[in-house]
Protein backbone atom coordinates (compact mmCIF):
# COMPACT_ATOMS: atom_id res chain seq x y z
CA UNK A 1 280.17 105.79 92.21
CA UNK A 2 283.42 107.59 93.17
CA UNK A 3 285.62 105.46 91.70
CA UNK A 4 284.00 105.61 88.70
CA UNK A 5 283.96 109.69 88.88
CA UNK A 6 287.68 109.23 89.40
CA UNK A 7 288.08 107.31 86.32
CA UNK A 8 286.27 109.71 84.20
CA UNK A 9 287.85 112.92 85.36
CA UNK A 10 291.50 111.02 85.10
CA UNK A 11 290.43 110.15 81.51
CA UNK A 12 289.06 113.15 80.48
CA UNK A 13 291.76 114.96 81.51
CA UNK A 14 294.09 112.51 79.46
CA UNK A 15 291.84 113.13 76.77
CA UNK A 16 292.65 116.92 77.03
CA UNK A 17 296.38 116.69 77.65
CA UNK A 18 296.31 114.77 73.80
CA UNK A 19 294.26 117.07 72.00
CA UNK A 20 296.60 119.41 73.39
CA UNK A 21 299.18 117.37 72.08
CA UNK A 22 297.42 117.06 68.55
CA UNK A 23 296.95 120.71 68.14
CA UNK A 24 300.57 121.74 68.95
CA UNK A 25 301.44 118.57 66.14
CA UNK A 26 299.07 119.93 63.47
CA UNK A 27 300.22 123.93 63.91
CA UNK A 28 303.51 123.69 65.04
CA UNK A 29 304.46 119.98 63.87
CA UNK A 30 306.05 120.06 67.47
CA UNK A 31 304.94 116.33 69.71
CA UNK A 32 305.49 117.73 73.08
CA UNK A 33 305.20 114.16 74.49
CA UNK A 34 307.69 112.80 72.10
CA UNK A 35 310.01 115.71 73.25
CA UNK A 36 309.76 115.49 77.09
CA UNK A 37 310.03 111.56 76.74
CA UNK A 38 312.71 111.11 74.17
CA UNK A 39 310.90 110.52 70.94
CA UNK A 40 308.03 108.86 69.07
CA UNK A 41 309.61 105.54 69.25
CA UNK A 42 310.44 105.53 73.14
CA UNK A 43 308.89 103.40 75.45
CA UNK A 44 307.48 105.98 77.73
CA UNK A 45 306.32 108.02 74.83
CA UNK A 46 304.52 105.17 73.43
CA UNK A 47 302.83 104.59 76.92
CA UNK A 48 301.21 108.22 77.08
CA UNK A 49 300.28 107.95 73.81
CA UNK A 50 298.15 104.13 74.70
CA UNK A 51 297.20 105.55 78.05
CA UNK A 52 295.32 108.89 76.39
CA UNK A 53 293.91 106.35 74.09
CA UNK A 54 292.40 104.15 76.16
CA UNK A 55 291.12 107.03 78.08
CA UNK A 56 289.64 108.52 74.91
CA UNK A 57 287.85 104.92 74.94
CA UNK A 58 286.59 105.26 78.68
CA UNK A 59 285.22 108.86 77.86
CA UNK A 60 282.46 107.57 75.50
CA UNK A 61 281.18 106.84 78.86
CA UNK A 62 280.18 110.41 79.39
CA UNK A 63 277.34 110.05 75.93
CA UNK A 64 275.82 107.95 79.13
CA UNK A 65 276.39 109.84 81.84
CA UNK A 66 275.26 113.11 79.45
CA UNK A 67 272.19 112.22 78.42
CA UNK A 68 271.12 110.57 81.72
CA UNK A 69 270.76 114.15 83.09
C-alpha cells in the first residue's frame, strides 16, 4: 500500500507542476519547462512533458481510491 501512495502523490504532484505549466502557456504563452530545459523540441523537455502525462494517466486511479471512501 505505500508504494502505491508513493506513486499517487509523485503523480499527482506531476499532474500539478503541468497544469501549472498549461496555465502560464494559455495567459502568458510562456512554457516554463521548455525554458528551463532548452525548448519544446529538447530531449529533456520532451521527457517532463511524457512523464506528467503518464502521471495524468496513473491519477485516474484516485476516481477509485475517491469513491472507495
Amino acid at each position: 500500500m505505500k508504494g502505491g501512495l508513493v506513486m499517487f502523490v509523485t503523480s499527482l504532484t506531476l499532474v500539478i507542476i503541468g497544469a501549472l505549466n498549461w496555465l502560464l502557456v494559455g495567459a502568458f504563452q510562456f512554457d516554463l519547462v521548455a525554458a528551463i530545459f532548452g525548448g519544446q523540441d529538447a530531449a529533456f523537455s520532451r521527457i517532463i512533458y511524457v512523464l506528467v502525462g503518464i502521471a495524468g494517466l496513473i491519477c485516474f486511479g484516485l476516481y477509485k481510491k475517491i469513491l472507495e471512501k
